[in-house]
N, C-alpha and C. Protein backbone atom coordinates (compact mmCIF):
# COMPACT_ATOMS: atom_id res chain seq x y z
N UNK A 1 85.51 84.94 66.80
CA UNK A 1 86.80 85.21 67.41
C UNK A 1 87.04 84.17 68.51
N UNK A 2 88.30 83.21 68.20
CA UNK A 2 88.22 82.49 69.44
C UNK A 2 88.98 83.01 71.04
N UNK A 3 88.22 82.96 71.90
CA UNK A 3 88.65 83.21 73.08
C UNK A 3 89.80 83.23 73.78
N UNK A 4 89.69 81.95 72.96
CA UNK A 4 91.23 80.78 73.94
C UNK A 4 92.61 81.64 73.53
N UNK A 5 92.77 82.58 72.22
CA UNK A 5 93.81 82.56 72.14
C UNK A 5 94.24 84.01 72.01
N UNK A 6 92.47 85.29 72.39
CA UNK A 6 92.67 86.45 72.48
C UNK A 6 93.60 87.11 73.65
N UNK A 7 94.21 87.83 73.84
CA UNK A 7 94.68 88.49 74.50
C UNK A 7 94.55 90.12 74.40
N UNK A 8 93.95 91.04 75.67
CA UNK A 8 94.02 92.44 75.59
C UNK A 8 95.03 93.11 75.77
N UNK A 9 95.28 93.99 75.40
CA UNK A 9 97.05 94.99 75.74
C UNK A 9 96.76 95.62 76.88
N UNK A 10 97.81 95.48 77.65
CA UNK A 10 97.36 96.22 79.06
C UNK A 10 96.54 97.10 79.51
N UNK A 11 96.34 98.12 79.03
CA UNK A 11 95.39 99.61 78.80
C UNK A 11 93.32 98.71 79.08
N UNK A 12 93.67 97.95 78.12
CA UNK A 12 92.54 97.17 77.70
C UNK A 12 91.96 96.21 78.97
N UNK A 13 93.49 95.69 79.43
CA UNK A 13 93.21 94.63 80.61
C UNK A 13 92.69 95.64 81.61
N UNK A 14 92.94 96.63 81.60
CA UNK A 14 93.06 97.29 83.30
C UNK A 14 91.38 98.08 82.96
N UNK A 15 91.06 98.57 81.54
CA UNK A 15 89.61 98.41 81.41
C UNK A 15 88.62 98.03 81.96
N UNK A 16 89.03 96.77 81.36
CA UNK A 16 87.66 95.49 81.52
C UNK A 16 88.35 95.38 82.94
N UNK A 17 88.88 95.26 84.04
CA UNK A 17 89.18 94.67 85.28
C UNK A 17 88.05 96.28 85.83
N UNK A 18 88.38 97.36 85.24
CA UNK A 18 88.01 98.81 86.31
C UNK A 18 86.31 98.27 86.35
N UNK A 19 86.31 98.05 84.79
CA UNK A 19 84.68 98.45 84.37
C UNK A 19 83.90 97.36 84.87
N UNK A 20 84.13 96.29 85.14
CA UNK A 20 83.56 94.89 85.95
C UNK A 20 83.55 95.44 87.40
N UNK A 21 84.34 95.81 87.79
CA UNK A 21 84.89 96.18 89.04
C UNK A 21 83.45 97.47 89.55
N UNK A 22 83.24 98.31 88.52
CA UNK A 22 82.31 99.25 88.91
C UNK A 22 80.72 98.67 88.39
N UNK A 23 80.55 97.57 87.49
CA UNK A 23 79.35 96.86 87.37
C UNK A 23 78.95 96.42 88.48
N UNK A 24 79.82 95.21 88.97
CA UNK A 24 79.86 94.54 90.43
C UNK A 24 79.19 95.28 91.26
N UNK A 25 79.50 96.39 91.56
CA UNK A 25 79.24 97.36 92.51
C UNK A 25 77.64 97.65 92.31
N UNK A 26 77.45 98.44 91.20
CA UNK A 26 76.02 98.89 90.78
C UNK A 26 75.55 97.76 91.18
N UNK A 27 75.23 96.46 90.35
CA UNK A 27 75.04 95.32 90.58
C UNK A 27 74.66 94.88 91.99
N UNK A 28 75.28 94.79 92.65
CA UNK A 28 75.64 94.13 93.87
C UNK A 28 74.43 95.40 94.87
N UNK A 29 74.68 96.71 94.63
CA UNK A 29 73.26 97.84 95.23
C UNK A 29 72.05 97.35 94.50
N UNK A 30 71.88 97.22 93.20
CA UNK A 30 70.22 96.72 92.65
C UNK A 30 69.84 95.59 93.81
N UNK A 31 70.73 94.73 93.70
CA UNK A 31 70.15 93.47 94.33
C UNK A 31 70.12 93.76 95.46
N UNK A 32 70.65 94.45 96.33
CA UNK A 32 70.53 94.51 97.86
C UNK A 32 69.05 95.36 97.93
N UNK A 33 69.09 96.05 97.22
CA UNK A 33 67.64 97.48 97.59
C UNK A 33 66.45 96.29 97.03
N UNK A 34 66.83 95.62 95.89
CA UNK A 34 65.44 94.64 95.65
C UNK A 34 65.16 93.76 96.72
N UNK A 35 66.48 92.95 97.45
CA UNK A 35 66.01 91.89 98.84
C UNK A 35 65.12 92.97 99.78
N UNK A 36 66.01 94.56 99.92
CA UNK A 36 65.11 94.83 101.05
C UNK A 36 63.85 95.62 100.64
N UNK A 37 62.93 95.03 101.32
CA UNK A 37 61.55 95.52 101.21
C UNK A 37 61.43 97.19 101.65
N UNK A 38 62.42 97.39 102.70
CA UNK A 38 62.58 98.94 103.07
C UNK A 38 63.49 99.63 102.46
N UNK A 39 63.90 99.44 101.51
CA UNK A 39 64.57 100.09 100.37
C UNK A 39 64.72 101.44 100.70
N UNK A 40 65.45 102.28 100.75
CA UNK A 40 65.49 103.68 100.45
C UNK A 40 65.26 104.13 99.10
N UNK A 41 65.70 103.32 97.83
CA UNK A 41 66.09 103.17 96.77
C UNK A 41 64.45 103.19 95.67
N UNK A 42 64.00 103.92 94.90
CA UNK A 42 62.82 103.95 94.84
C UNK A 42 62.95 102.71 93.36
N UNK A 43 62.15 102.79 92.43
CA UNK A 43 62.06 101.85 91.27
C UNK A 43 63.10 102.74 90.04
N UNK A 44 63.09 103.68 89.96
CA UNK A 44 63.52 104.95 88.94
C UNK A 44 65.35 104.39 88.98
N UNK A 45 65.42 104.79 90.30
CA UNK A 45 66.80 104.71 90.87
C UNK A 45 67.63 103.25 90.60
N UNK A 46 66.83 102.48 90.80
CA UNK A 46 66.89 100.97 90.88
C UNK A 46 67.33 100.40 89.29
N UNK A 47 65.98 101.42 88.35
CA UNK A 47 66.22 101.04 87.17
C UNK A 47 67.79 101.14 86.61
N UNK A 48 68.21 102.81 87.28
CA UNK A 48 69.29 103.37 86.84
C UNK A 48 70.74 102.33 86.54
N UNK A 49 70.14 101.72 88.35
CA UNK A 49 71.58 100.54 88.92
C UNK A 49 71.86 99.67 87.78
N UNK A 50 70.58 99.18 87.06
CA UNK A 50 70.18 97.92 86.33
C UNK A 50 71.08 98.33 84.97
N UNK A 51 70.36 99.44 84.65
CA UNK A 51 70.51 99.66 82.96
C UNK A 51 72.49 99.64 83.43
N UNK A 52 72.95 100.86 84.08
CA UNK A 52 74.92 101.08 83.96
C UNK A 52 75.00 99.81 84.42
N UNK A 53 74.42 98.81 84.95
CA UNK A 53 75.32 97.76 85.44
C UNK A 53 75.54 96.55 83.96
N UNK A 54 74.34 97.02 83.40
CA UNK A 54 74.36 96.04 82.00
C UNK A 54 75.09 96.48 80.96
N UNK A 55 75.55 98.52 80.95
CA UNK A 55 76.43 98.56 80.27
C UNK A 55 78.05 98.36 80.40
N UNK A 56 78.01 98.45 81.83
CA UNK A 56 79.64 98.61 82.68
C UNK A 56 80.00 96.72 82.11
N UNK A 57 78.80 95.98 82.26
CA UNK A 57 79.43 94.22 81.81
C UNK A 57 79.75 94.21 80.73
N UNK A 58 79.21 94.76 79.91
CA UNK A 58 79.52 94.78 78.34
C UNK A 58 80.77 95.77 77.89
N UNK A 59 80.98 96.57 78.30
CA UNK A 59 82.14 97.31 78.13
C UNK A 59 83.20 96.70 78.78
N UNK A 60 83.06 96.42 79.74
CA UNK A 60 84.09 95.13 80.71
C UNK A 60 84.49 93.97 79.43
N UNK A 61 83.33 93.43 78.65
CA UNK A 61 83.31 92.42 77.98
C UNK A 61 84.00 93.08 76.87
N UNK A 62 84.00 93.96 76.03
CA UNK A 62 84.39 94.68 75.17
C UNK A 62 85.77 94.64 75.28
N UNK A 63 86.05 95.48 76.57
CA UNK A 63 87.42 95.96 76.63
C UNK A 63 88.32 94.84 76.73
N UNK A 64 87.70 93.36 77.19
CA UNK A 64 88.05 91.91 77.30
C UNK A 64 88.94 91.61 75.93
N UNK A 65 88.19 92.17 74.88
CA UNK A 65 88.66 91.92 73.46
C UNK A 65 89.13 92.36 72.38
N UNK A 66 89.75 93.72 73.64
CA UNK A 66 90.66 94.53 73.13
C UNK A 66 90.00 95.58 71.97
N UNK A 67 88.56 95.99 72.84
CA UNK A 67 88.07 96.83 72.37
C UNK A 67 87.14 97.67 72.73
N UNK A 68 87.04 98.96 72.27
CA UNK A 68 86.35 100.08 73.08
C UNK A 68 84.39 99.81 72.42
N UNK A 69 83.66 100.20 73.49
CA UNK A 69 82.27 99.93 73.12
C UNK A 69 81.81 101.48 71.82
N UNK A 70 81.26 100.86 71.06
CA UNK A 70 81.12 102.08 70.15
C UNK A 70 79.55 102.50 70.77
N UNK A 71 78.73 101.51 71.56
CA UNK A 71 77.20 102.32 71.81
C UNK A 71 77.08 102.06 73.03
N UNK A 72 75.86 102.60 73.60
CA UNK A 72 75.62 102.68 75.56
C UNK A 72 74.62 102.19 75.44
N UNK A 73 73.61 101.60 74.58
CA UNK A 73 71.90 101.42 74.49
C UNK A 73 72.90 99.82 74.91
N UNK A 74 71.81 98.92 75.95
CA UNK A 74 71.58 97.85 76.69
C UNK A 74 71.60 96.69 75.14
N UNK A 75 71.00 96.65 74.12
CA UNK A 75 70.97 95.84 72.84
C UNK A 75 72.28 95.99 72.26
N UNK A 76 72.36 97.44 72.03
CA UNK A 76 73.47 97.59 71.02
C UNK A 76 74.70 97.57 71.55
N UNK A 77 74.79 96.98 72.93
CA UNK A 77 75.99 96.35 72.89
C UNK A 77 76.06 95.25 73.45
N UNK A 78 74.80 94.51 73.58
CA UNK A 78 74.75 93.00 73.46
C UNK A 78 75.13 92.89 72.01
N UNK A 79 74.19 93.37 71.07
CA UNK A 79 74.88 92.87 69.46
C UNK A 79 76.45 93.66 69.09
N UNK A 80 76.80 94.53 69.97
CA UNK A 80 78.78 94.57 69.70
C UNK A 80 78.99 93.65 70.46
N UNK A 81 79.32 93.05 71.48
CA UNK A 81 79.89 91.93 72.21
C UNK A 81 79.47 90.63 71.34
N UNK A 82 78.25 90.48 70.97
CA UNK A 82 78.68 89.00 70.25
C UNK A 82 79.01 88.70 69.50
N UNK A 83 79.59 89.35 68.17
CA UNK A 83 80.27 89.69 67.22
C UNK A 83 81.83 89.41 68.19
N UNK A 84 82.50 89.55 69.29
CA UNK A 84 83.44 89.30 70.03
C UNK A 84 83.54 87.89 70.53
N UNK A 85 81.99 87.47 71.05
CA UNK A 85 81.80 86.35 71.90
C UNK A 85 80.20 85.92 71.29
N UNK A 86 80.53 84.93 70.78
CA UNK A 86 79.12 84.31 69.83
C UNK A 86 78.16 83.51 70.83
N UNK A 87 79.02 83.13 71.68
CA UNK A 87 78.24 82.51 73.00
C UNK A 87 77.29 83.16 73.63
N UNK A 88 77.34 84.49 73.45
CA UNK A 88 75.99 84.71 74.65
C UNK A 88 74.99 84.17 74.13
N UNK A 89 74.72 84.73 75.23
CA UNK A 89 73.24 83.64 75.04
C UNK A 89 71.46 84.17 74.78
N UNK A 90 70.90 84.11 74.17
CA UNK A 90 69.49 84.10 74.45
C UNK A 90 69.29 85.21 75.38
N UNK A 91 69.15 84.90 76.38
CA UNK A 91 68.45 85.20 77.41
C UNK A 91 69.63 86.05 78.10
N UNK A 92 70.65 86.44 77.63
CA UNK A 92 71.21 87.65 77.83
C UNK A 92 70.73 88.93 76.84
N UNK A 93 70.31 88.26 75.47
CA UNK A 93 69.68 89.45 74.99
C UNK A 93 68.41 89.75 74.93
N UNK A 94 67.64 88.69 75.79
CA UNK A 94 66.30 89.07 76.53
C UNK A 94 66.66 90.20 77.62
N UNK A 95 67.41 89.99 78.46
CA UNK A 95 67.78 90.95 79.80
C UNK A 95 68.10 92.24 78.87
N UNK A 96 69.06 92.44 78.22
CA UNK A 96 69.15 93.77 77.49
C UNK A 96 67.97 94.23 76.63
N UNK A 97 67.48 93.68 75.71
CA UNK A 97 66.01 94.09 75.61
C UNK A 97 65.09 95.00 76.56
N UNK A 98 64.84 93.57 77.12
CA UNK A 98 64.27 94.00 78.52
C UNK A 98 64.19 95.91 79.07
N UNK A 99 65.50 95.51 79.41
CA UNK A 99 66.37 97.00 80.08
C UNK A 99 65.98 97.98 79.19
N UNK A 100 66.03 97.50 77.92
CA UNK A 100 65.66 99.17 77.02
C UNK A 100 64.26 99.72 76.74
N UNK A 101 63.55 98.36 77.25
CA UNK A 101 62.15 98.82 77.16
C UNK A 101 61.54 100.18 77.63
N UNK A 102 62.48 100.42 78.91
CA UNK A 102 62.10 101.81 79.61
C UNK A 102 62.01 102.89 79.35
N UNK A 103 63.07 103.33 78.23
CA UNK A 103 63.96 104.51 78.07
C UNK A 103 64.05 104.93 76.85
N UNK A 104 63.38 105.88 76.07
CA UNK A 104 63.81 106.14 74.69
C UNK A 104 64.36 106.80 74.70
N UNK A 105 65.84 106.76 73.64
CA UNK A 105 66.16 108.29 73.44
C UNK A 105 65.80 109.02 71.55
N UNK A 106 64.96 108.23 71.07
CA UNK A 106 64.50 108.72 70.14
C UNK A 106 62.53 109.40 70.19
N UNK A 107 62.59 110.13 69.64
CA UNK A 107 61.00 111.07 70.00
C UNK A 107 60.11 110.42 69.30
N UNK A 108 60.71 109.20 67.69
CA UNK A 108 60.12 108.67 67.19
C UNK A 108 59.61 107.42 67.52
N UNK A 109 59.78 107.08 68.96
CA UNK A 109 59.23 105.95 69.56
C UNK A 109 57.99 105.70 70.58
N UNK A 110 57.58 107.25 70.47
CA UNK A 110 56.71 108.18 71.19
C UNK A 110 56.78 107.86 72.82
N UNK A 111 57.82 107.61 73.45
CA UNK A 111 57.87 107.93 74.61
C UNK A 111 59.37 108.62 75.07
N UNK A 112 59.40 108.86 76.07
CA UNK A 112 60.73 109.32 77.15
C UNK A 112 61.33 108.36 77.89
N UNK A 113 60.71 108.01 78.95
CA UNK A 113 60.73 107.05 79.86
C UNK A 113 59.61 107.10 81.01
N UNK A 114 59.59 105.45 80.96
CA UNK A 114 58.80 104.82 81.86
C UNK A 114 59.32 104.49 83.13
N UNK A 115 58.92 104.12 84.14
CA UNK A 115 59.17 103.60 85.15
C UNK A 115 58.62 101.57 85.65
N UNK A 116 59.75 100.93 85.35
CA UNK A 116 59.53 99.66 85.65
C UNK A 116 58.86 99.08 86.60
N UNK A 117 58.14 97.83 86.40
CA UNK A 117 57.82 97.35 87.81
C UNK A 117 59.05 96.40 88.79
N UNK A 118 58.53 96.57 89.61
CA UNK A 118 59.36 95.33 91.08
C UNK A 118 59.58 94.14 90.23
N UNK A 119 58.79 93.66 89.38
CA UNK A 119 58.90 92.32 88.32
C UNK A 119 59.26 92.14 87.54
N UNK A 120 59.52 93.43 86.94
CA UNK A 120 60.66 93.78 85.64
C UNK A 120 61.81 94.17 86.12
N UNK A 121 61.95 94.81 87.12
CA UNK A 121 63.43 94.50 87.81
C UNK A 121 64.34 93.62 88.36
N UNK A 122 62.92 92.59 89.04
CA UNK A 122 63.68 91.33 89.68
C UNK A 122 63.53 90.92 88.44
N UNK A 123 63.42 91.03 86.69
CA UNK A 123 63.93 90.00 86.08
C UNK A 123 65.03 90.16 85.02
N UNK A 124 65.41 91.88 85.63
CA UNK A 124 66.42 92.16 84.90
C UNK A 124 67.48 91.63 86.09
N UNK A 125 67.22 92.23 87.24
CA UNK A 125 68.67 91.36 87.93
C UNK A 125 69.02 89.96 87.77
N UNK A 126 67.99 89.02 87.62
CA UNK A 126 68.24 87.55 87.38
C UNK A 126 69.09 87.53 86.14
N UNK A 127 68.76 88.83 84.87
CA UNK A 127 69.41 88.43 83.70
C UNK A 127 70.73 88.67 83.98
N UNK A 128 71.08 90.24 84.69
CA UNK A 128 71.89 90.92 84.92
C UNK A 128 73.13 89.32 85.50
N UNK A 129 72.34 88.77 86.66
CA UNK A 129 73.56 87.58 87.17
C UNK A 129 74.19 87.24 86.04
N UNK A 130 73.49 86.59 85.26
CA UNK A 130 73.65 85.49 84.17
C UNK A 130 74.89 86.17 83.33
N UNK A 131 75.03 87.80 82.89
CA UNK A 131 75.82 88.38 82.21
C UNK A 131 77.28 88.35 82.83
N UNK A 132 76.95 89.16 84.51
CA UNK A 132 78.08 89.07 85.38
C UNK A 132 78.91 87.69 85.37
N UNK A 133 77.76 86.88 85.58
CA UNK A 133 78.88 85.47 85.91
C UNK A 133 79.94 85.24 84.73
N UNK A 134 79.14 85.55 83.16
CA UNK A 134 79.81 85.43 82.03
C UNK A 134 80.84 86.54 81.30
N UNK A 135 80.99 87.60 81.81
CA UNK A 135 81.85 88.58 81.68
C UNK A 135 83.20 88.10 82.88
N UNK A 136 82.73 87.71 84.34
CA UNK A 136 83.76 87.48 85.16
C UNK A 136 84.62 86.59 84.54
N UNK A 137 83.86 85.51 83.94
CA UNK A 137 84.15 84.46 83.46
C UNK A 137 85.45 84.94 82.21
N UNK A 138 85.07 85.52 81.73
CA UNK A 138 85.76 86.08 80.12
C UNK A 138 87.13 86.48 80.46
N UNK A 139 87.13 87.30 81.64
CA UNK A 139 87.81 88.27 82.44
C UNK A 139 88.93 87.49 82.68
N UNK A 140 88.71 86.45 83.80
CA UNK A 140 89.41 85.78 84.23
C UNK A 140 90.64 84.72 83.12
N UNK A 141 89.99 84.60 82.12
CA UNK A 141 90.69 84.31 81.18
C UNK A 141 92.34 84.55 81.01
N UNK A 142 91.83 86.04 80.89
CA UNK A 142 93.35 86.93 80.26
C UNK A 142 94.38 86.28 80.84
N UNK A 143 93.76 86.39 82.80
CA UNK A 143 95.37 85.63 83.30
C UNK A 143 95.74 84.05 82.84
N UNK A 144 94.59 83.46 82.70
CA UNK A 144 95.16 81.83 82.32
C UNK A 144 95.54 82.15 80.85
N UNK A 145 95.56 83.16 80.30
CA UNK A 145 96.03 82.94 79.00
C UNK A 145 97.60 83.51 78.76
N UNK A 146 97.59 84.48 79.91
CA UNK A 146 99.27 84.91 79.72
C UNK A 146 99.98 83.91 80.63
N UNK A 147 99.32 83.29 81.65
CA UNK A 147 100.24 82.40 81.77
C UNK A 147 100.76 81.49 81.01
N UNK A 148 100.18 81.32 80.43
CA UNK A 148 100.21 80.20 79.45
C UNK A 148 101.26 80.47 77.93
N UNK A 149 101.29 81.88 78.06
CA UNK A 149 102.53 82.06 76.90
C UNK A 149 103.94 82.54 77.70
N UNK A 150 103.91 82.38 78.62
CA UNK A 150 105.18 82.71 79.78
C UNK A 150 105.79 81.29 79.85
């Protein structure tokens, strides 16, 4: 699907603007509780920030393309978004990987959930940037693109 010439219907725009808007946020708390060493914020909690902030980008990214996310698992909607955007990259679907390592919600994977380390977090936030910058990026689009048919 090329980029350059998608456009979302309003409903869609105001989406992806809310749902970036509330990633940012999560986002923006992981990384502050990881700089501080006195964290209130324990690893569990931290994980929480990580995983909604990787789905809020992708649904942001979704809704970018004038479309609703059909799954919430960290992979399965890296593989719906690139089917939208062929560009991601690698190492955005290392970071989503990553993220799901924690958490099963199937019994046939024989766990529940784990609790991450400080090193698997600082390397989901590094991925986490890499997504943000490229969803903002996507985002920002819409307006250079309606200007552009005005």
């Amino acid at each position: 699907m090329a980029t350059e010439t998608f456009i979302p219907d309003e409903d869609m725009r105001k989406q992806a603007l809310s749902c970036l808007h509330y990633a940012n946020g999560f986002y923006s708390t992981l990384r502050s509780s990881l700089d501080n060493k006195n964290s209130r914020f324990d690893n569990d909690l931290q994980y929480n920030f990580a995983v909604i902030s990787i789905e809020k980008y992708f649904v942001a990214l979704l809704a970018r393309y004038d479309w609703n996310a059909s799954h919430h698992m960290p992979i399965a909607l890296f593989k719906e978004a690139l089917t939208f955007d062929p560009e991601l990259t690698d190492s955005m679907k290392q970071t989503a990987i990553l993220a799901g390592k924690f958490e099963a919600i199937c019994s046939l994977e024989g766990f529940g959930y784990r609790t991450p380390s400080t090193e698997n977090l600082e390397a989901m936030a590094t991925g986490i940037a890499e997504i943000k910058t490229w969803v903002e990026k996507r985002i920002s689009e819409i307006s250079v693109l309606n200007e552009n048919l005005d």
